[in-house]
N, C-alpha and C. Protein backbone atom coordinates (compact mmCIF):
# COMPACT_ATOMS: atom_id res chain seq x y z
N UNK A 1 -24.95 -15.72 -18.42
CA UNK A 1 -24.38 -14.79 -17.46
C UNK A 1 -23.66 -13.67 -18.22
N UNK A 2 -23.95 -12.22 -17.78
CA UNK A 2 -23.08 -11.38 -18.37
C UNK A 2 -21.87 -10.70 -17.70
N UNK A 3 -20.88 -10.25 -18.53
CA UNK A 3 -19.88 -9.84 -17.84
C UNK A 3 -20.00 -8.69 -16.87
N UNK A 4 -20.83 -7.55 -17.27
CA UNK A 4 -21.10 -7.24 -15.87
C UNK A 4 -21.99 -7.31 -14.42
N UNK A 5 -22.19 -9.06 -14.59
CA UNK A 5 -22.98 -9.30 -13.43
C UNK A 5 -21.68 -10.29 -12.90
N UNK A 6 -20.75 -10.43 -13.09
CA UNK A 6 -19.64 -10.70 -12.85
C UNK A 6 -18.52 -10.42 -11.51
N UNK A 7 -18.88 -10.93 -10.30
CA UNK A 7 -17.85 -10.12 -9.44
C UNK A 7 -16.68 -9.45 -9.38
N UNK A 8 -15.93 -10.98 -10.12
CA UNK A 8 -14.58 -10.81 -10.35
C UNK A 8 -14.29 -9.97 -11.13
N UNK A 9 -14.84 -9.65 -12.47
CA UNK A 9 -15.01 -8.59 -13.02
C UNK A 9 -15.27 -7.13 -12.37
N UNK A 10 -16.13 -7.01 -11.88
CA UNK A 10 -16.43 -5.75 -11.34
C UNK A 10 -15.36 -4.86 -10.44
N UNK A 11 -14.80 -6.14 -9.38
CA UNK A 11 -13.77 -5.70 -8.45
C UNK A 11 -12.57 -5.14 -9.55
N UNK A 12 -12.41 -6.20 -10.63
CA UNK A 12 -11.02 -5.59 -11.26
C UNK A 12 -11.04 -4.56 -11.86
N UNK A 13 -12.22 -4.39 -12.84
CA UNK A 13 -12.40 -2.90 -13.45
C UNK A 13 -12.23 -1.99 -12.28
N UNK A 14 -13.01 -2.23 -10.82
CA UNK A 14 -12.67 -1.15 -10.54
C UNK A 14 -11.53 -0.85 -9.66
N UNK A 15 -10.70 -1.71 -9.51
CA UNK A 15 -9.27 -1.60 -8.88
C UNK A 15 -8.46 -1.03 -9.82
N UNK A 16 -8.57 -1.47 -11.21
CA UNK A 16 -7.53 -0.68 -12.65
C UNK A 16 -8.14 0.33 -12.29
N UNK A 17 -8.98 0.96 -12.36
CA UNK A 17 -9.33 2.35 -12.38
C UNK A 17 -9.31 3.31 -11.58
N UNK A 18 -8.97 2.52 -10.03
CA UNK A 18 -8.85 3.70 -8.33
C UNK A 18 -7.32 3.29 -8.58
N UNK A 19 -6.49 2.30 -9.31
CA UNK A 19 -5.23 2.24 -9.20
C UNK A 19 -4.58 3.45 -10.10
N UNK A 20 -5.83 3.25 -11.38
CA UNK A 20 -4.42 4.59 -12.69
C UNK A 20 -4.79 5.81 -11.61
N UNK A 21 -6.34 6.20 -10.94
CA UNK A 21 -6.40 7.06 -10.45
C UNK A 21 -5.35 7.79 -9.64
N UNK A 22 -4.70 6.71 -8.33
CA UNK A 22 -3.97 6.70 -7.31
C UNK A 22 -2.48 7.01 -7.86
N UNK A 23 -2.11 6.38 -8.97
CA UNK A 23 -0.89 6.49 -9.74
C UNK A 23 -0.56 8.13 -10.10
N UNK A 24 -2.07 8.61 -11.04
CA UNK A 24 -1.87 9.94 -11.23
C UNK A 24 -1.54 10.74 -10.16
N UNK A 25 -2.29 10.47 -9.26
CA UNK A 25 -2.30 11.24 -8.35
C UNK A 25 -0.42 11.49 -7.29
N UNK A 26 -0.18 10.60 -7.28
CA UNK A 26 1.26 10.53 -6.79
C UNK A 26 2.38 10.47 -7.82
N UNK A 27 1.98 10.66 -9.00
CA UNK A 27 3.22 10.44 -10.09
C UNK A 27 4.27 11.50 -9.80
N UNK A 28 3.90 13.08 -9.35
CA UNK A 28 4.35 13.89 -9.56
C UNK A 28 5.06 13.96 -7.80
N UNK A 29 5.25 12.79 -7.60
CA UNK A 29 6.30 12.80 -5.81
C UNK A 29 6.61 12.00 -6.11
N UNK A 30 6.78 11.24 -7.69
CA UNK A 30 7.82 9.89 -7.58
C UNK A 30 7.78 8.66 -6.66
N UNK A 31 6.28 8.39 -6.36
CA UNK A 31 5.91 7.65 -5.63
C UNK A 31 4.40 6.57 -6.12
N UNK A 32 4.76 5.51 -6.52
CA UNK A 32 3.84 4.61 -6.70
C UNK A 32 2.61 4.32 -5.67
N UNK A 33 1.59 3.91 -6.03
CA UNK A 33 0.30 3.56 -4.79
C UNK A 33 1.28 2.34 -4.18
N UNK A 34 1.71 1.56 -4.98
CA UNK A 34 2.54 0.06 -3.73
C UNK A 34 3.19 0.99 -3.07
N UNK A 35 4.42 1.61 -3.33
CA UNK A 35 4.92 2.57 -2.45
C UNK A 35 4.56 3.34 -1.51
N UNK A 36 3.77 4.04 -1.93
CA UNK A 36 2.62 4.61 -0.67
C UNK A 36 2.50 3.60 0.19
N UNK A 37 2.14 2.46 -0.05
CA UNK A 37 1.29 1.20 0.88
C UNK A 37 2.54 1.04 1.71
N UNK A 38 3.76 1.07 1.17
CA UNK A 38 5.32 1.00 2.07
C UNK A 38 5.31 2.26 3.09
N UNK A 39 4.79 3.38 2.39
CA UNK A 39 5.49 4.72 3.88
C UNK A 39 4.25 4.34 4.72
N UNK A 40 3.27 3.95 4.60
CA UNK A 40 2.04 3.90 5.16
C UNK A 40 2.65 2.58 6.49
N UNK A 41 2.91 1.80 6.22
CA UNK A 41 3.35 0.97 7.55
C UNK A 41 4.44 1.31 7.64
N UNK A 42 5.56 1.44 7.28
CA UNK A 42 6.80 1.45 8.31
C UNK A 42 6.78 2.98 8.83
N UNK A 43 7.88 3.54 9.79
CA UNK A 43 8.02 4.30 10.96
C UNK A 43 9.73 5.19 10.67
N UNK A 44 9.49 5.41 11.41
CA UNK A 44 10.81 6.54 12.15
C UNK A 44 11.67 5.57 13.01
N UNK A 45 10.69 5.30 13.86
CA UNK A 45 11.18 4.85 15.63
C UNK A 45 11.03 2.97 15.29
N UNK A 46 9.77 3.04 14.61
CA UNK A 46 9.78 1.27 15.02
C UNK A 46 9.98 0.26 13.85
N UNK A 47 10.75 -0.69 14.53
CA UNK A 47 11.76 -1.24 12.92
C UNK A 47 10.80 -2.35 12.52
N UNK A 48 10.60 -2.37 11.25
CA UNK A 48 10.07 -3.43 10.90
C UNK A 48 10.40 -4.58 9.82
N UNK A 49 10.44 -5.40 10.17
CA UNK A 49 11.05 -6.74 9.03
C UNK A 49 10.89 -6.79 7.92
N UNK A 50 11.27 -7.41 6.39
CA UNK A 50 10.76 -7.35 5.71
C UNK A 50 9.47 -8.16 5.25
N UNK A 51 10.11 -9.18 6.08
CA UNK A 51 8.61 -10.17 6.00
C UNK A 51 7.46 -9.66 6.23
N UNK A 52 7.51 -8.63 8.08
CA UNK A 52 6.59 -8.50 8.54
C UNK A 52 5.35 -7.08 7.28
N UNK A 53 6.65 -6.54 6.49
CA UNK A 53 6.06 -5.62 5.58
C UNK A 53 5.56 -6.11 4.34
N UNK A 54 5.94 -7.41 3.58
CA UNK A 54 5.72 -8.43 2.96
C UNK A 54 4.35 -8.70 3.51
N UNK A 55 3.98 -8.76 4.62
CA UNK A 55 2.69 -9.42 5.22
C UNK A 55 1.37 -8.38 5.17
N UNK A 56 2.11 -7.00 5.33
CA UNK A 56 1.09 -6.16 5.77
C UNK A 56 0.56 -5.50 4.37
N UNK A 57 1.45 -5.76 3.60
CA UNK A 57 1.32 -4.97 2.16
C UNK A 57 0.68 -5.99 0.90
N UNK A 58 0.69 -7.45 1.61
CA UNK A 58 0.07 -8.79 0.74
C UNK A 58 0.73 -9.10 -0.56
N UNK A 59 2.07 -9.02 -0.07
CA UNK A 59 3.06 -9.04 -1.57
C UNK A 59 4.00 -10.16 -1.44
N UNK A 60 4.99 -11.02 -2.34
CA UNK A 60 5.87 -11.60 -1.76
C UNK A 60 7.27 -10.85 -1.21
N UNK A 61 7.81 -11.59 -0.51
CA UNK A 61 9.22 -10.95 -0.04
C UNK A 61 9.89 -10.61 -1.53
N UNK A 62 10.29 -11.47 -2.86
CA UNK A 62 11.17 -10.80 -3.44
C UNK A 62 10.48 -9.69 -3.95
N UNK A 63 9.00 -9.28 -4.49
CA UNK A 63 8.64 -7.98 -5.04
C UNK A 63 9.06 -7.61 -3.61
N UNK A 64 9.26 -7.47 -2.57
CA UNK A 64 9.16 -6.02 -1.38
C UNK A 64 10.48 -5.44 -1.60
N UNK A 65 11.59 -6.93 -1.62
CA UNK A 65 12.95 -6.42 -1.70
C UNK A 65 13.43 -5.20 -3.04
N UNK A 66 12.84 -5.44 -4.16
CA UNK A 66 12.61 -5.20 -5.07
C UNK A 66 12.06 -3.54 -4.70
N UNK A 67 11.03 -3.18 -4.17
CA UNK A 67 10.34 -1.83 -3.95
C UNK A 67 11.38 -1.62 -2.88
N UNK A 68 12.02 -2.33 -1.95
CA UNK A 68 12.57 -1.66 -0.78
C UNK A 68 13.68 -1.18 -1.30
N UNK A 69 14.24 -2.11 -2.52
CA UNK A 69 16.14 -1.20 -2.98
C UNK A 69 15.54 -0.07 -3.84
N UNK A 70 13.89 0.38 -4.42
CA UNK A 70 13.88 1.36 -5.21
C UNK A 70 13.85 2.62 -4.31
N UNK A 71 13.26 2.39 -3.16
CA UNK A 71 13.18 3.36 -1.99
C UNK A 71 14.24 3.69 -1.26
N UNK A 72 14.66 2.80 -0.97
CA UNK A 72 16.16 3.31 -0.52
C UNK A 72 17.56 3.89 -1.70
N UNK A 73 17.24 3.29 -2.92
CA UNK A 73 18.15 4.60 -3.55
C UNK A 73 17.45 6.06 -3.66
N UNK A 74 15.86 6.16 -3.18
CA UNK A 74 15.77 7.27 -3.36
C UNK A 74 15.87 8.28 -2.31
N UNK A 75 16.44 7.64 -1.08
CA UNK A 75 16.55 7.89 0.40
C UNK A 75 15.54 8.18 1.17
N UNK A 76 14.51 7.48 0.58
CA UNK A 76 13.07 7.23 1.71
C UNK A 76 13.01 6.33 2.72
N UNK A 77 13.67 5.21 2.95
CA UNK A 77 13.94 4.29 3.08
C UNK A 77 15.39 3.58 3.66
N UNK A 78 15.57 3.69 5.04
CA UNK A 78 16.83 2.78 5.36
C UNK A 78 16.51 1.37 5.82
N UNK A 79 17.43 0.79 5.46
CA UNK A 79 18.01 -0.50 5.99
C UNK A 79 18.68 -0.87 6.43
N UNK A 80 18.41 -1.66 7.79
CA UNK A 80 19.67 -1.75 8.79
C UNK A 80 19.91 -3.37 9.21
N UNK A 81 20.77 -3.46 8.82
CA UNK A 81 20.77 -5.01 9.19
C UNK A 81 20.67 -5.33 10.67
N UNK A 82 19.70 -6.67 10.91
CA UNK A 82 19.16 -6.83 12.33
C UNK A 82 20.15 -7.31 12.88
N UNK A 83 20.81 -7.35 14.38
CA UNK A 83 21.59 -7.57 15.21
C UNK A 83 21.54 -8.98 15.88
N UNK A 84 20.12 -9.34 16.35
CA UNK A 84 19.67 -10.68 16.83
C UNK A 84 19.93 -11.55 15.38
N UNK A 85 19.70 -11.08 14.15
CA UNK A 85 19.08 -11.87 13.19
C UNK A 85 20.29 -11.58 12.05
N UNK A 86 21.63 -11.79 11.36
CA UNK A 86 21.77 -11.00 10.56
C UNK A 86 21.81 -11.17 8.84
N UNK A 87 20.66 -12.46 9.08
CA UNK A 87 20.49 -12.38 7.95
C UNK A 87 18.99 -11.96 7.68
N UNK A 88 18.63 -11.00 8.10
CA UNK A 88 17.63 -10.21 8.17
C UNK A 88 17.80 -8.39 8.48
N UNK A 89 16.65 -8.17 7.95
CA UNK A 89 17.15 -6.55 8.07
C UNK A 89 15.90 -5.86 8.80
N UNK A 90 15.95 -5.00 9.06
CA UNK A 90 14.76 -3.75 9.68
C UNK A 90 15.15 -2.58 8.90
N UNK A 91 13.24 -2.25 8.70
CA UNK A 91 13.39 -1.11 7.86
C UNK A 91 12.91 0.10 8.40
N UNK A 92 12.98 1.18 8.08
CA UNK A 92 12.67 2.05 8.86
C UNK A 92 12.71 3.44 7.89
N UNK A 93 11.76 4.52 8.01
CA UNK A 93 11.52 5.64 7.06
C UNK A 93 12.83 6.39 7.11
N UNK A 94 13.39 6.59 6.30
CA UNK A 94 14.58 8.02 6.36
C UNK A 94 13.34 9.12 7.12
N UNK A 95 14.53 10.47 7.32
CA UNK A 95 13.72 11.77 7.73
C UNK A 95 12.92 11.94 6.27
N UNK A 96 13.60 11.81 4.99
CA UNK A 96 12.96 12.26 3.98
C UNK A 96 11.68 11.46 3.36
N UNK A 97 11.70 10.20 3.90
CA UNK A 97 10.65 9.23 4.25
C UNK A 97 9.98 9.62 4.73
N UNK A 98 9.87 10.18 6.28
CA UNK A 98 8.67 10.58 6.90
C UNK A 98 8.08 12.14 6.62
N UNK A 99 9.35 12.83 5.56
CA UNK A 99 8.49 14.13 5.23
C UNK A 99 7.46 13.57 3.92
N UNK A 100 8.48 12.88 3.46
CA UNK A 100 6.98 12.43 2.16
C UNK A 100 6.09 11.72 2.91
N UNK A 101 6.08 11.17 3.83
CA UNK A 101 4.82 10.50 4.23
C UNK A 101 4.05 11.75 4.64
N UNK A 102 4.47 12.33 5.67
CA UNK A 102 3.51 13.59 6.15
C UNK A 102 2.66 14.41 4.84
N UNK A 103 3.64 14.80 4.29
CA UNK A 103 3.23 15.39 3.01
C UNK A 103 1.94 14.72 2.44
N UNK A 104 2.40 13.12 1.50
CA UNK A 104 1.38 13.04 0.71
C UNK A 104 0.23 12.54 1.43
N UNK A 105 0.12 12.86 3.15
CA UNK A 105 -1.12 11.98 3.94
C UNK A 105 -2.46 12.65 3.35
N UNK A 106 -2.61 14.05 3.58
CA UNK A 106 -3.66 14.96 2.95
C UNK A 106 -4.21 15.13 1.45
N UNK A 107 -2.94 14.71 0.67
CA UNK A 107 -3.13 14.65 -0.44
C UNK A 107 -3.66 13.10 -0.85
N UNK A 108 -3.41 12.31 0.02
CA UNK A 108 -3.61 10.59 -0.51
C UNK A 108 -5.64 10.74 0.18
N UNK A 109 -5.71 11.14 1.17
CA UNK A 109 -6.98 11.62 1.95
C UNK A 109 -7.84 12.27 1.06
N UNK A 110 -7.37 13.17 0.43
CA UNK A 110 -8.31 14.15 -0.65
C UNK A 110 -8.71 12.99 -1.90
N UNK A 111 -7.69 12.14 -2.37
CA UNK A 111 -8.01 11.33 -3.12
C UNK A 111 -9.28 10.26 -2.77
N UNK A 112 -8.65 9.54 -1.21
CA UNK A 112 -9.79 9.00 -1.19
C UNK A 112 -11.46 9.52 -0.94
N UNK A 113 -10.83 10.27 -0.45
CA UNK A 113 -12.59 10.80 -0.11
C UNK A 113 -13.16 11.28 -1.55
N UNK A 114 -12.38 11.25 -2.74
CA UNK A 114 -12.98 12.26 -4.42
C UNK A 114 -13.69 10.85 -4.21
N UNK A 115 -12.91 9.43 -4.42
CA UNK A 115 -13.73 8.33 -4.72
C UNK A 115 -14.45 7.58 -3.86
N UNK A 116 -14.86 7.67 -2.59
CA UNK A 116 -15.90 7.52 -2.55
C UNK A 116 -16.66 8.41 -1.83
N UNK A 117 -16.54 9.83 -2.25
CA UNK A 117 -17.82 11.14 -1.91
C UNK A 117 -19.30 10.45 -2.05
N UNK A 118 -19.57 9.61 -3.55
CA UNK A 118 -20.73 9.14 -3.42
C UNK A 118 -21.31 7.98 -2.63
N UNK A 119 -20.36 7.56 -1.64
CA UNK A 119 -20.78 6.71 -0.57
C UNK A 119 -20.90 7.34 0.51
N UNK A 120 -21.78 6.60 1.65
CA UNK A 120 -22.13 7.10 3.16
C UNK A 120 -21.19 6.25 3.94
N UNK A 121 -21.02 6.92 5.19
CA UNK A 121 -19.62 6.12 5.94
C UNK A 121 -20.25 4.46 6.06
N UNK A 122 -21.29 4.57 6.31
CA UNK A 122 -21.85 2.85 6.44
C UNK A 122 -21.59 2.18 5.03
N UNK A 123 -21.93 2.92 3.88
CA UNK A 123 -21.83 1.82 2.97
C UNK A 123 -20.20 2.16 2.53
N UNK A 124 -19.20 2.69 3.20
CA UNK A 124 -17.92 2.73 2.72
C UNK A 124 -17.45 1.42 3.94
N UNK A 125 -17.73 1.81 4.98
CA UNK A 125 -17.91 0.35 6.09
C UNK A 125 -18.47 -1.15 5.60
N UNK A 126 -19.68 -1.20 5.22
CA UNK A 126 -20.45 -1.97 4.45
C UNK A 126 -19.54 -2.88 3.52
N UNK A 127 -18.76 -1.83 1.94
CA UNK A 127 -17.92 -2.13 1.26
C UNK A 127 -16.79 -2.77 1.91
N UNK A 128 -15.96 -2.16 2.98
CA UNK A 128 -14.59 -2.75 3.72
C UNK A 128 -15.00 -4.23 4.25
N UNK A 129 -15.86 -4.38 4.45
CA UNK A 129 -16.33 -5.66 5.13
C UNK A 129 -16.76 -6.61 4.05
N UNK A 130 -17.42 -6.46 3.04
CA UNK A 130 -17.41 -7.63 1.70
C UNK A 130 -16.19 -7.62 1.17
N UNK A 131 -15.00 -6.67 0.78
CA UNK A 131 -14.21 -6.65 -0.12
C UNK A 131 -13.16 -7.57 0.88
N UNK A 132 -13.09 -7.66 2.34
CA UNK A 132 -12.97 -8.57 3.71
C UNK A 132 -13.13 -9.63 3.57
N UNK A 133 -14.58 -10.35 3.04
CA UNK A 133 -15.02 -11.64 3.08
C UNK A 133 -14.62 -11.71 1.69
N UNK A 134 -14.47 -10.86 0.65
CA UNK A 134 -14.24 -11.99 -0.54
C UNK A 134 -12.80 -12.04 -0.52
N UNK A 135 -12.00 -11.46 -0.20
CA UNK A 135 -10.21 -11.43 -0.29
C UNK A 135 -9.93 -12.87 0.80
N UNK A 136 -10.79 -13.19 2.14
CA UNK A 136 -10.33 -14.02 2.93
C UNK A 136 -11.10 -15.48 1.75
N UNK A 137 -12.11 -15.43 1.27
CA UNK A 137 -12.83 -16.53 0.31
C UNK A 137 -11.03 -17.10 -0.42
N UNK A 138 -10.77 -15.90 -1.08
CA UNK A 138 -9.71 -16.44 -1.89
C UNK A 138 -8.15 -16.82 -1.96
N UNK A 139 -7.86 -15.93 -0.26
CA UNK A 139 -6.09 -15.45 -0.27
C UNK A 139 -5.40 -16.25 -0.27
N UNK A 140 -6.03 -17.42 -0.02
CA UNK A 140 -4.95 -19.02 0.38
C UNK A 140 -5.42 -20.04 -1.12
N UNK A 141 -6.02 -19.71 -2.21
CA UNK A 141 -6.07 -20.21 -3.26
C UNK A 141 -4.71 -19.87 -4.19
């Protein structure tokens, strides 16, 4: 068997490589691709847990806490401790949160579409749906 007939291989080469991509691309807004993946679910208006962002972002709670105190010293990011719950918090975009989100949406868009221009919407569909079945094959290993 060779290494590049290799799945596991293949996926990782090419995740290091849409990741340094994604990195370059946002270095210069002081904003990581995990980070991105943070303004990308939370809101303005609707509060969300950390767990529940822990869940959506496929990370554990202490890396989130970890990205959530880097965001909030940079005032992207508030935290409000929950009222029903208080040993829990809700998070929610600062205004300067949701201008960087607005901001880098077009610019994160231009990125994706550079990488995959050489795909057709079916086989970018196609792709979302195997990279689907092999992440559910493994997530609970």
């Amino acid at each position: 068997m060779e290494l590049s007939n290799l799945t596991g291989f293949l996926v990782h080469r090419t995740d290091v490589k849409m990741t340094n991509f994604f990195t370059k691309i946002l270095k210069q807004y002081e904003v990581t691709p995990e980070q991105w993946g943070i303004l990308l679910v939370l809101d303005t208006e609707r509060a969300t847990s950390q767990k529940e962002l822990a869940e959506a972002i496929d990370r554990d709670q202490t890396t989130v806490v970890r990205m959530i105190y880097s965001l909030e010293k940079k005032e992207i990011v508030r935290r409000i401790q929950n009222e029903a719950d208080k040993r829990s918090h809700n998070l929610f975009l600062s205004d300067k949160g949701m201008s960087l989100k607005t901001k880098l949406m077009p610019i994160v868009k231009a990125a994706h579409d550079h990488v995959t221009k050489y795909l057709s919407d079916d086989e970018i569909q196609q792709l979302h749906e195997i990279l689907s079945k092999l992440y559910a094959t493994v997530k609970d290993e």
